[in-house]
Protein backbone atom coordinates (compact mmCIF):
# COMPACT_ATOMS: atom_id res chain seq x y z
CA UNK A 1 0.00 0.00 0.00
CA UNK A 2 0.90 3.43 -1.34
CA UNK A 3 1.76 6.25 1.70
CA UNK A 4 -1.38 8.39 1.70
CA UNK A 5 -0.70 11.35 -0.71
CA UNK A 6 2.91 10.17 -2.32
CA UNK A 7 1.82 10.29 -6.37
CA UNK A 8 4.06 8.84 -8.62
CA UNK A 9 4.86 9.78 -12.35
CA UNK A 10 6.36 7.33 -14.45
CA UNK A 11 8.09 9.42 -17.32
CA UNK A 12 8.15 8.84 -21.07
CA UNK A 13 10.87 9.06 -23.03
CA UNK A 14 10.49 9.79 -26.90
CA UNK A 15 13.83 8.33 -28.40
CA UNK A 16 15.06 8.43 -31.74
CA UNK A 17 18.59 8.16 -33.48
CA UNK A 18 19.38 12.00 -31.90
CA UNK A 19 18.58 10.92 -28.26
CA UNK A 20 15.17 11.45 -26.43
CA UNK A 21 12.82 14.31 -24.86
CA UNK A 22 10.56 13.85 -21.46
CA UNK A 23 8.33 16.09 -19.91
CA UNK A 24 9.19 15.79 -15.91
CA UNK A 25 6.98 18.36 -14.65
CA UNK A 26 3.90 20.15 -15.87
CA UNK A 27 1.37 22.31 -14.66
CA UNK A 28 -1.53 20.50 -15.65
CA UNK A 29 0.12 17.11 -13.66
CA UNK A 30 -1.84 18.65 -10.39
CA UNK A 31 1.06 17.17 -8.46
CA UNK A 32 2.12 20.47 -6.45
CA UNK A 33 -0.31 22.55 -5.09
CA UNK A 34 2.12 25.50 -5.49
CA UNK A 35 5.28 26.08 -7.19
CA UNK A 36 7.95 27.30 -4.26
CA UNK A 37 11.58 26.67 -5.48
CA UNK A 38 13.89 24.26 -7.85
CA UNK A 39 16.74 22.56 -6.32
CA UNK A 40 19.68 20.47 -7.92
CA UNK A 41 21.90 18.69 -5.40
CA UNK A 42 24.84 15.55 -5.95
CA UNK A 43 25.87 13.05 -4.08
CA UNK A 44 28.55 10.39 -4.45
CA UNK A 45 27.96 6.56 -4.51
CA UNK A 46 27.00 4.80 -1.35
CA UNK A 47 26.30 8.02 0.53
CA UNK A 48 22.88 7.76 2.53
CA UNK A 49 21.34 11.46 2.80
CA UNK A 50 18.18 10.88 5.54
CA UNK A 51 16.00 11.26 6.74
CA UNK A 52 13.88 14.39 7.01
CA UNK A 53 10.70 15.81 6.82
CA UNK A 54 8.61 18.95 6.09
CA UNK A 55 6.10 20.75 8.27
CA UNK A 56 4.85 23.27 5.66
CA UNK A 57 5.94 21.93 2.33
CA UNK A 58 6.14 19.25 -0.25
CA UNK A 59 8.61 17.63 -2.46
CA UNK A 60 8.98 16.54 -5.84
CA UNK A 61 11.87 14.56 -6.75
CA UNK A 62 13.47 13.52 -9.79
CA UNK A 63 16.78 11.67 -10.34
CA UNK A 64 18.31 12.54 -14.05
CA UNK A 65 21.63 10.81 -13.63
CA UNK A 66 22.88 7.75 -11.27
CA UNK A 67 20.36 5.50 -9.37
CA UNK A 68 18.77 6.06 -6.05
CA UNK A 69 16.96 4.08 -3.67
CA UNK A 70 14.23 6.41 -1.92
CA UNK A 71 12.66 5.65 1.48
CA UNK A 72 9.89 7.11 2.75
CA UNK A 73 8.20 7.06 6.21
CA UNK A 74 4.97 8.17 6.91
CA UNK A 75 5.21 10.46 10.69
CA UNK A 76 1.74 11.54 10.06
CA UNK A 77 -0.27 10.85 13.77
CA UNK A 78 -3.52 11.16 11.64
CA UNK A 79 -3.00 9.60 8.24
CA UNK A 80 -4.31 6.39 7.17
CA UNK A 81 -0.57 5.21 6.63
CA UNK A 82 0.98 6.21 10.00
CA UNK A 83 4.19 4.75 10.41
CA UNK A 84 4.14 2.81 6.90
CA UNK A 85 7.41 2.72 4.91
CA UNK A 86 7.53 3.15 1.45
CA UNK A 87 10.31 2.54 -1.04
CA UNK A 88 11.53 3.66 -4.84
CA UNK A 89 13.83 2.87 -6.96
CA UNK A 90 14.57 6.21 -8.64
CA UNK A 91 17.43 7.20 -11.66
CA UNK A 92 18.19 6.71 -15.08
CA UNK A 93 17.16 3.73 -15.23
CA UNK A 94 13.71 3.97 -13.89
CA UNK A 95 12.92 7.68 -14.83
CA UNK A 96 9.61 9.16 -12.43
CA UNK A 97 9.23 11.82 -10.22
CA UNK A 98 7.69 11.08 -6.96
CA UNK A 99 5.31 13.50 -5.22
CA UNK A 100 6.17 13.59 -1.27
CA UNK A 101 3.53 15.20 1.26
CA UNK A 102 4.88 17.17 4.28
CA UNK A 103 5.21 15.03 7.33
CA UNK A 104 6.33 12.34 5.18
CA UNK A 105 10.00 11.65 6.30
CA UNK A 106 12.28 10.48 3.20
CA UNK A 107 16.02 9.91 2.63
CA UNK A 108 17.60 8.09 0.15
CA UNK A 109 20.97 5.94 -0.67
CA UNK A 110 22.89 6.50 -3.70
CA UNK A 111 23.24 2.88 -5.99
CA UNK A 112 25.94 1.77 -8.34
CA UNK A 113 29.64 3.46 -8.47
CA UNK A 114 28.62 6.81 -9.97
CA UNK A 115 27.19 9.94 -8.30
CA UNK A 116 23.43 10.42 -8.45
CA UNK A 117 22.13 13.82 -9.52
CA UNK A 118 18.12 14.84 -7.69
CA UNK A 119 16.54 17.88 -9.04
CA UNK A 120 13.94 18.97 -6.70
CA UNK A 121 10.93 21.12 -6.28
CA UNK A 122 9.45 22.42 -3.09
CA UNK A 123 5.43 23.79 -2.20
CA UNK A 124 7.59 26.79 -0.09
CA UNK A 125 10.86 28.57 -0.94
CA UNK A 126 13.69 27.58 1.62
CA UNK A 127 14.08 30.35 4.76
CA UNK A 128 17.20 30.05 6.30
CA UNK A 129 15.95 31.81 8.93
CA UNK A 130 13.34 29.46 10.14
CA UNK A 131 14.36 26.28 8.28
CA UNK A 132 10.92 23.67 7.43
CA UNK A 133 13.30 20.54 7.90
CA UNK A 134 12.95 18.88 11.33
CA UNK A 135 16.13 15.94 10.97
CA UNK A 136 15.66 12.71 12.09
CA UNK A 137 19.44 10.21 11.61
CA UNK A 138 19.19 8.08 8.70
CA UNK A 139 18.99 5.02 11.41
CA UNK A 140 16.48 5.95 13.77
CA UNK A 141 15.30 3.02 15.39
CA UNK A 142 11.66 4.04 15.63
CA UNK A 143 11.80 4.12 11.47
CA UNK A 144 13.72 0.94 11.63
CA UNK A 145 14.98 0.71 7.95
CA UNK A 146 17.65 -1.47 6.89
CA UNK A 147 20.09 -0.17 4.13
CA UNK A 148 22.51 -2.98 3.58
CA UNK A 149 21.77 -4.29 -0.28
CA UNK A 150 20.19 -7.55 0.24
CA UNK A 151 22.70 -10.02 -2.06
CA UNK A 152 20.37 -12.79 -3.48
């Protein structure tokens, strides 16, 4: 079962012999219910960025280059989902953007041996002055997620 209020966008690629063309984002998608800020952030293989979570805004992510595998944790006292874990498997190789609601905590670990690249929007614009990102260790005990790759 899908965390109450994550959406997910698979994305289309139109290939032909000069490369391809998506549409990640559009207005008509209904997927933010307003437009705050675009982010771009790296990170190197096998780093873990979580987890966190928004009071006052949500997420859209998208992974253009390298492979990600997305977590999500549902903090919500009153949702439906309350304390259900979610996960993705995000990057080039599985191109979507996934829609994540505030209160929804999310991290993610960076797959393969080459950097991952998330480009990000956000419901809010980001005020350093009173930061919406309440931090919670990538291996809280409460969350309870295990991010060793499980060899088969």
């Amino acid at each position: 079962m899908r965390i109450e209020g994550v959406h997910v966008k698979e994305l289309k690629k139109h290939c032909d012999d000069r490369g391809f063309f998506a549409e990640v984002l559009r207005d008509d998608d209904d997927l933010l219910e307003n437009f705050g800020q675009l982010s771009w952030s790296m990170s190197y293989p096998g780093v873990i960025k979580a987890f966190h979570y928004h009071e006052e805004q949500d997420d859209i992510w998208f992974f253009p280059f390298g492979d990600a595998q997305v977590v999500l944790f549902d903090y919500r006292k009153d949702s439906p989902t309350y304390q259900q874990t979610n996960v993705f498997y995000m990057g080039e190789n599985h191109p979507m953007i996934l829609v994540i609601p505030k209160g929804v905590a999310h991290g993610y670990r960076v797959l393969g041996n080459k950097p991952a690249t998330i480009i990000y929007c956000t419901t809010k614009s980001y005020d350093p002055s009173n930061p919406d990102e309440k931090r919670i260790p990538w291996n809280d005990e409460f969350i309870g997620f295990d991010w060793e790759t499980k060899n088969r």
